[in-house]
PDB file of N, CA and C in Angstrom:
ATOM      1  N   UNK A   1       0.845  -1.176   0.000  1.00  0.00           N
ATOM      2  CA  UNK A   1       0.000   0.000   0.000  1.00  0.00           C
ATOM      3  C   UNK A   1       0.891   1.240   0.000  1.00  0.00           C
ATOM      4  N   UNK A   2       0.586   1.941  -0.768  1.00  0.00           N
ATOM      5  CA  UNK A   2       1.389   3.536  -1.000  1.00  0.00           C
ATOM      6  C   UNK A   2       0.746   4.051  -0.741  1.00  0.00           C
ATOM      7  N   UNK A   3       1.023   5.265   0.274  1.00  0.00           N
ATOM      8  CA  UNK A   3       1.105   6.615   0.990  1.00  0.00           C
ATOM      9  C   UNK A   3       0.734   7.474   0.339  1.00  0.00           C
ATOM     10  N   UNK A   4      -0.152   8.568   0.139  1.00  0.00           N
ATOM     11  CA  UNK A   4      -0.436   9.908  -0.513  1.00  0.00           C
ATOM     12  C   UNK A   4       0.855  10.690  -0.408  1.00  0.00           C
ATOM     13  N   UNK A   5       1.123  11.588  -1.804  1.00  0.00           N
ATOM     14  CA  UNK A   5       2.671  11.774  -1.931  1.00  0.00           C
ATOM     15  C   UNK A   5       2.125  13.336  -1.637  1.00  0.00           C
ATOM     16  N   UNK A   6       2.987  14.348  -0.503  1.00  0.00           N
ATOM     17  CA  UNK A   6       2.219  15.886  -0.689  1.00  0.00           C
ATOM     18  C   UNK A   6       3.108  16.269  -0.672  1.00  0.00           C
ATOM     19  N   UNK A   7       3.120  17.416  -1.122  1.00  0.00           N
ATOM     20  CA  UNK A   7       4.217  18.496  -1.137  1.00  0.00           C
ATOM     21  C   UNK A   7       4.330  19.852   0.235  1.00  0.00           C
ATOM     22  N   UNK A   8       5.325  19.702   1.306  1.00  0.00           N
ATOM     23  CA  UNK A   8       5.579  20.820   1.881  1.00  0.00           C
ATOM     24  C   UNK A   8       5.187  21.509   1.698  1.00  0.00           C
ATOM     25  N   UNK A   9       4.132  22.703   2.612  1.00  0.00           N
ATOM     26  CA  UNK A   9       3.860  23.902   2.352  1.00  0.00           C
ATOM     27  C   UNK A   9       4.924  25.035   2.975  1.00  0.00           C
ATOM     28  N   UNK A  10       6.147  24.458   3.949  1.00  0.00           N
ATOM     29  CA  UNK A  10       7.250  25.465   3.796  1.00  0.00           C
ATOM     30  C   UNK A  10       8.360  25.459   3.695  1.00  0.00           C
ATOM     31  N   UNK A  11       8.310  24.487   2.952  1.00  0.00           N
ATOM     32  CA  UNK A  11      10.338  23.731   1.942  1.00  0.00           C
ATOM     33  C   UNK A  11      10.027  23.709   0.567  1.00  0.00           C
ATOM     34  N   UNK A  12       8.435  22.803   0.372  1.00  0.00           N
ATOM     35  CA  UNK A  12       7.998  22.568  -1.137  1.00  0.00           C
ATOM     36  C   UNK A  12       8.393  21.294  -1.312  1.00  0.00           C
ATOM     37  N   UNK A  13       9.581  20.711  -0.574  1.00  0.00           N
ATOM     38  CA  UNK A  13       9.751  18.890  -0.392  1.00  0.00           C
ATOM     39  C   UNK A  13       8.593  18.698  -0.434  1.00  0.00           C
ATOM     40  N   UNK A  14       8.681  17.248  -1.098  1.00  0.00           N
ATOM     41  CA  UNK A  14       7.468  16.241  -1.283  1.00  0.00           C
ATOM     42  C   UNK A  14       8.351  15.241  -0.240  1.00  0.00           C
ATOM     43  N   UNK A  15       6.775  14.696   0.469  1.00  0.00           N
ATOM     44  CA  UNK A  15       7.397  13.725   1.208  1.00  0.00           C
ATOM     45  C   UNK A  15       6.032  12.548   1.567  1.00  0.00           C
ATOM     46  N   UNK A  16       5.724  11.556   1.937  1.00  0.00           N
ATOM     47  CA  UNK A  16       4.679  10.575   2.011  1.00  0.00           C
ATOM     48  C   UNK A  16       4.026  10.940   3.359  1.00  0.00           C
ATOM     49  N   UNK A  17       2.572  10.993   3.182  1.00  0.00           N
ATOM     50  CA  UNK A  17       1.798  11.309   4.246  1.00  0.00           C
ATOM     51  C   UNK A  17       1.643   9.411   4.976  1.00  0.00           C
ATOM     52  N   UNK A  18       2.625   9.453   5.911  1.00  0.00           N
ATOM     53  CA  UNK A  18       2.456   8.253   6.813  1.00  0.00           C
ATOM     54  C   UNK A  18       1.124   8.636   7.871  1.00  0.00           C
ATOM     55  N   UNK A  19       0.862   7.530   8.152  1.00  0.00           N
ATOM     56  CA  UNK A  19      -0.316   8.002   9.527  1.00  0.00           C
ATOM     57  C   UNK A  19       0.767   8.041  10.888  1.00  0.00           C
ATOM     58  N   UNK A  20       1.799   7.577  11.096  1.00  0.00           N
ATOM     59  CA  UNK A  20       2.346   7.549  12.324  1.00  0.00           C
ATOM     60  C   UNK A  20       3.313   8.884  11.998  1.00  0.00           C
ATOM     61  N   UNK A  21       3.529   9.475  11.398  1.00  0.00           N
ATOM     62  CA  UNK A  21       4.159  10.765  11.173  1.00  0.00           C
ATOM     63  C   UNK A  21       3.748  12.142  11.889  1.00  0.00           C
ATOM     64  N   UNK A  22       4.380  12.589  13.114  1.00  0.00           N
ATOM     65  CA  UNK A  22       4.674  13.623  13.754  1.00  0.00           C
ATOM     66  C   UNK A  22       3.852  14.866  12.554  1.00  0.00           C
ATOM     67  N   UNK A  23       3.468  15.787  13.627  1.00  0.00           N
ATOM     68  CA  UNK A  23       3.061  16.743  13.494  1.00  0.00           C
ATOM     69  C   UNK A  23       1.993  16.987  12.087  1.00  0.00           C
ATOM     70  N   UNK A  24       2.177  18.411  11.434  1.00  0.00           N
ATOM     71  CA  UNK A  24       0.875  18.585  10.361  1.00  0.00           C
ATOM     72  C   UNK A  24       0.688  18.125   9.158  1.00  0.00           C
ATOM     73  N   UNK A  25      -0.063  17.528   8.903  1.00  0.00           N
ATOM     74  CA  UNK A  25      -0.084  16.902   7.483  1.00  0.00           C
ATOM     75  C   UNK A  25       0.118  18.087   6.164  1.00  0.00           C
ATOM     76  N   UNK A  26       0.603  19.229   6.480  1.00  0.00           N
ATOM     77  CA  UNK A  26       0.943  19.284   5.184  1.00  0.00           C
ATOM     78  C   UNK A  26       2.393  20.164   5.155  1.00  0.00           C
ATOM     79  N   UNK A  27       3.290  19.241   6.063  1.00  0.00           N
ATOM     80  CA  UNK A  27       4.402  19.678   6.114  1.00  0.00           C
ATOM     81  C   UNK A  27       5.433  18.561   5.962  1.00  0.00           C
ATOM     82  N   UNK A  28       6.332  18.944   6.008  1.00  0.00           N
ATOM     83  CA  UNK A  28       7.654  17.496   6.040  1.00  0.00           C
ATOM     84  C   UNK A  28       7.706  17.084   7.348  1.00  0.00           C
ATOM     85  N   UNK A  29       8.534  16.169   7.446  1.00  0.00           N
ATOM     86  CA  UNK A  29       9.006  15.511   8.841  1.00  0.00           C
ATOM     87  C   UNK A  29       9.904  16.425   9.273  1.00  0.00           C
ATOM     88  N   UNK A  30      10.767  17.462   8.501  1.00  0.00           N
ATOM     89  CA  UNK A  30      11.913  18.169   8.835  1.00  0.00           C
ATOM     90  C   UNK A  30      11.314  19.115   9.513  1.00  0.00           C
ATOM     91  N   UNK A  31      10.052  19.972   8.945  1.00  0.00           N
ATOM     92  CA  UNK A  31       9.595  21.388   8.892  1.00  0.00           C
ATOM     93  C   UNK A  31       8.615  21.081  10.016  1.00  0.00           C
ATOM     94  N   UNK A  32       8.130  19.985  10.564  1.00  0.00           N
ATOM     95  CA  UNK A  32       7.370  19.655  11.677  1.00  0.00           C
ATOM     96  C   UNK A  32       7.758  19.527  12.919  1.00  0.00           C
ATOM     97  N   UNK A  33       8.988  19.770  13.022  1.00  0.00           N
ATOM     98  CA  UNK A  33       9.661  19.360  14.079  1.00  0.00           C
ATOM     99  C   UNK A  33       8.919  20.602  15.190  1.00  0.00           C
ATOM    100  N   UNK A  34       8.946  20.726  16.381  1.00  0.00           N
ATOM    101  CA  UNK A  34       8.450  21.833  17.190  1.00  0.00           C
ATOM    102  C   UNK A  34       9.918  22.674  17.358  1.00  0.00           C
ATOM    103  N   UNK A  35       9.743  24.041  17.553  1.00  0.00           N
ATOM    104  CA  UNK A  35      11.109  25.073  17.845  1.00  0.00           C
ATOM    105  C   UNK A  35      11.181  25.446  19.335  1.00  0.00           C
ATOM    106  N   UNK A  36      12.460  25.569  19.237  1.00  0.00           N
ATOM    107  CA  UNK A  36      12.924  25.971  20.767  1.00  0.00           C
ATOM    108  C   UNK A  36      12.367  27.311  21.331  1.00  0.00           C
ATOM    109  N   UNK A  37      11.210  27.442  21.547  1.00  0.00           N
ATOM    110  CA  UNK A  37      10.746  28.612  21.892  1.00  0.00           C
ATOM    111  C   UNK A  37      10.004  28.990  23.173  1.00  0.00           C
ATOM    112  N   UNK A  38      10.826  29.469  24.093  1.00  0.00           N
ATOM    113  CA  UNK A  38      10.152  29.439  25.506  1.00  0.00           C
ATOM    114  C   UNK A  38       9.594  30.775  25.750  1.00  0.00           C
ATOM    115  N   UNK A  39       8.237  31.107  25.103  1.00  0.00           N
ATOM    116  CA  UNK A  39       8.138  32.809  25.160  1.00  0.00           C
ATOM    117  C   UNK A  39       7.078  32.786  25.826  1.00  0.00           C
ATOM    118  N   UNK A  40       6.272  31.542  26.625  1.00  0.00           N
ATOM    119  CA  UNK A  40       5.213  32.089  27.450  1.00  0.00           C
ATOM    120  C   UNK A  40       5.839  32.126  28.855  1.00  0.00           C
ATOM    121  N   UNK A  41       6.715  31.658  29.603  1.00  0.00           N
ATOM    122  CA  UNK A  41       6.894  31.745  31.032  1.00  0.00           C
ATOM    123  C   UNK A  41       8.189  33.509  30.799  1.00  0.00           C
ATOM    124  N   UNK A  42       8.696  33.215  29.714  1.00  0.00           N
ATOM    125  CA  UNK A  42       9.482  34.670  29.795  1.00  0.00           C
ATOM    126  C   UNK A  42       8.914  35.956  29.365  1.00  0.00           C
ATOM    127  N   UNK A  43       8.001  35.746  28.888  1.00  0.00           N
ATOM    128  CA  UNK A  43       7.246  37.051  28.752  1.00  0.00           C
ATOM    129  C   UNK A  43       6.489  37.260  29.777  1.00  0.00           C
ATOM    130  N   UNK A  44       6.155  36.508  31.102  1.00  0.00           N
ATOM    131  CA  UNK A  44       5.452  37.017  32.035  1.00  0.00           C
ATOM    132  C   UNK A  44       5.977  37.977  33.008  1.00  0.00           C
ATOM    133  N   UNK A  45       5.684  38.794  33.342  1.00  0.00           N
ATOM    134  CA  UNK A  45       6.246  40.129  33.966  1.00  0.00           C
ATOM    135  C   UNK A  45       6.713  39.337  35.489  1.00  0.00           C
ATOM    136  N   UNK A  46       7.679  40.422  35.834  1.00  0.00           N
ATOM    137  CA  UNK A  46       8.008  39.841  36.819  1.00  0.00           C
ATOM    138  C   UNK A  46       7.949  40.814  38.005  1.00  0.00           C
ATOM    139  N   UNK A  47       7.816  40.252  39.249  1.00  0.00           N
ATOM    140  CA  UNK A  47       7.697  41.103  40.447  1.00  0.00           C
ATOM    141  C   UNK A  47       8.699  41.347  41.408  1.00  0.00           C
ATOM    142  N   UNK A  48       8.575  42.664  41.711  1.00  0.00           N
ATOM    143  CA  UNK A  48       9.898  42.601  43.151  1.00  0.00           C
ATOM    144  C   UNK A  48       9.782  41.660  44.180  1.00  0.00           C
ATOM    145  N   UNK A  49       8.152  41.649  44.593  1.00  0.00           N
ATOM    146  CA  UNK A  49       7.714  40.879  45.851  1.00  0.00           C
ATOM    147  C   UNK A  49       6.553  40.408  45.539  1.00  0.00           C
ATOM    148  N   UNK A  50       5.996  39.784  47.028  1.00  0.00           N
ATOM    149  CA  UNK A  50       4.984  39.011  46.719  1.00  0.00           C
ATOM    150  C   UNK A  50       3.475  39.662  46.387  1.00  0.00           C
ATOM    151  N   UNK A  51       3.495  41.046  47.229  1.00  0.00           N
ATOM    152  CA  UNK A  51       2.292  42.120  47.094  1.00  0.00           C
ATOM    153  C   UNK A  51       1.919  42.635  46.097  1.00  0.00           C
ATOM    154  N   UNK A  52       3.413  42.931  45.529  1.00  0.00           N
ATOM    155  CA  UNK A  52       2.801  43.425  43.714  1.00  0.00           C
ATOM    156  C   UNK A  52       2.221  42.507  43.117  1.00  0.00           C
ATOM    157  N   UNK A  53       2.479  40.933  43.053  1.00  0.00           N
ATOM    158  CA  UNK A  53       2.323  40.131  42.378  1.00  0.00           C
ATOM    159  C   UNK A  53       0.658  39.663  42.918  1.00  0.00           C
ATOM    160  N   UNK A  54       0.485  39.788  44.076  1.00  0.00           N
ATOM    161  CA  UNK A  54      -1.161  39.578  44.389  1.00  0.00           C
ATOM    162  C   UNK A  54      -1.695  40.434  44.132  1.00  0.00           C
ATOM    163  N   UNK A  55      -1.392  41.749  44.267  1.00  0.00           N
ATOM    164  CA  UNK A  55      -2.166  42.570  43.891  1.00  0.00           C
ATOM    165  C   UNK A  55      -2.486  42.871  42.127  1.00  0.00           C
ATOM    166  N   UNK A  56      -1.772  42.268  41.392  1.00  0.00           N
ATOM    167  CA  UNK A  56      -1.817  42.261  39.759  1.00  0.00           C
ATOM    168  C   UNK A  56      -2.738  41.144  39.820  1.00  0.00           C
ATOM    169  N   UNK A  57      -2.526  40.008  40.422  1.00  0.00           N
ATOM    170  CA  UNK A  57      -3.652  39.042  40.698  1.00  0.00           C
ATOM    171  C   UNK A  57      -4.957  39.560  41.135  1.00  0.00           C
ATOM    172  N   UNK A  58      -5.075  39.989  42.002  1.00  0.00           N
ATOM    173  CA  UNK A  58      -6.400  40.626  42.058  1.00  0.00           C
ATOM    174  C   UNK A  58      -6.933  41.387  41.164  1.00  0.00           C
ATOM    175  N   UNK A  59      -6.093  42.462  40.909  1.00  0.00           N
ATOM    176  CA  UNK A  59      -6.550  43.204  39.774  1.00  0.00           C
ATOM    177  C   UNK A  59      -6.963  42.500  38.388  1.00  0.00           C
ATOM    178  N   UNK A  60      -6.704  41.235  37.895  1.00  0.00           N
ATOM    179  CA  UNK A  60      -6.506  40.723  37.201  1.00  0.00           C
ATOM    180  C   UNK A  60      -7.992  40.314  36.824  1.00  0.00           C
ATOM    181  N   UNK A  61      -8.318  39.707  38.397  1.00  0.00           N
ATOM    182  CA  UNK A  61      -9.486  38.477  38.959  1.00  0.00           C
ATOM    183  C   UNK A  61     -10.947  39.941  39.062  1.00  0.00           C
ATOM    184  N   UNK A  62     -10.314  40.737  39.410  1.00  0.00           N
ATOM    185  CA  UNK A  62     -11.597  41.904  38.949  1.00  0.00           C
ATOM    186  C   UNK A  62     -12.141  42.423  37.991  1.00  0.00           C
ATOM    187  N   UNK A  63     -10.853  42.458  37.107  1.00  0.00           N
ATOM    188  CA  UNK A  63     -11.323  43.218  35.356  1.00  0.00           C
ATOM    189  C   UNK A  63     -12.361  41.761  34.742  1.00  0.00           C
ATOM    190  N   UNK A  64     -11.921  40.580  35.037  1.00  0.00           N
ATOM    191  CA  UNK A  64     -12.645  39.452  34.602  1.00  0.00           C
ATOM    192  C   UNK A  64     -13.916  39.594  35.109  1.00  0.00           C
ATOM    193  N   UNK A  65     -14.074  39.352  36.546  1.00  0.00           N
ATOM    194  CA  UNK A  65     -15.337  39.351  37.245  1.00  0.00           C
ATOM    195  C   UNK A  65     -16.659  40.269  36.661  1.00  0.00           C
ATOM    196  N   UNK A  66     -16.248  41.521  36.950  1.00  0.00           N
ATOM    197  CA  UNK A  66     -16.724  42.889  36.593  1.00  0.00           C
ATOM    198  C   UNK A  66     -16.504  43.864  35.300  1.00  0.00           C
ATOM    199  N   UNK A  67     -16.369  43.017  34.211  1.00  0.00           N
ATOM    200  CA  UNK A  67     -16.196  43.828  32.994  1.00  0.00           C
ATOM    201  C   UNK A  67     -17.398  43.888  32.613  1.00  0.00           C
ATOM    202  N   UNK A  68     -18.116  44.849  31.834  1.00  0.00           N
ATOM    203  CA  UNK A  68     -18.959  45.145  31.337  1.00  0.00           C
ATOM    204  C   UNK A  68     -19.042  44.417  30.066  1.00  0.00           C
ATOM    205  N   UNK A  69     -19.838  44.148  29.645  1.00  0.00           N
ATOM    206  CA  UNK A  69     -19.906  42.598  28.166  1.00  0.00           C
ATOM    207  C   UNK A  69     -20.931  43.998  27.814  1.00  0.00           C
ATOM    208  N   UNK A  70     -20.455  44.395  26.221  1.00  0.00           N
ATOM    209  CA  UNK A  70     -21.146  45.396  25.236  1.00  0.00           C
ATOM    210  C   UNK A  70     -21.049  44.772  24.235  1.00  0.00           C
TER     211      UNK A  70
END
């Protein structure tokens, strides 16, 4: 049985759509790989202490609670 043959949408390699094949079907095995990118815990702001940081928490837990839905 042969594999549907697709072409990369960001190399343009053609490569065989396996079913046990990592990541999106319309990419390569190369271009699927996941990237080293740690930008959600480093983009979170950071605090001197613990008060600023509850209090951004609270503030946080209020704009949610009490926003006005227009």
């Amino acid at each position: 049985m042969s594999f549907p043959i697709r072409v990369c949408t960001i190399c343009g390699e053609e490569f065989e759509l396996r079913p046990d094949k990592p990541g999106f079907a319309n990419r390569c095995p190369a271009c699927s790989e996941p990237e080293e990118d740690h930008t959600g815990v480093a983009s979170a702001p950071t605090f001197q202490n613990g008060r600023e940081a509850n209090a951004a928490r609270r503030r946080a837990m209020r704009d949610l609670l009490y926003r006005k839905d227009t």
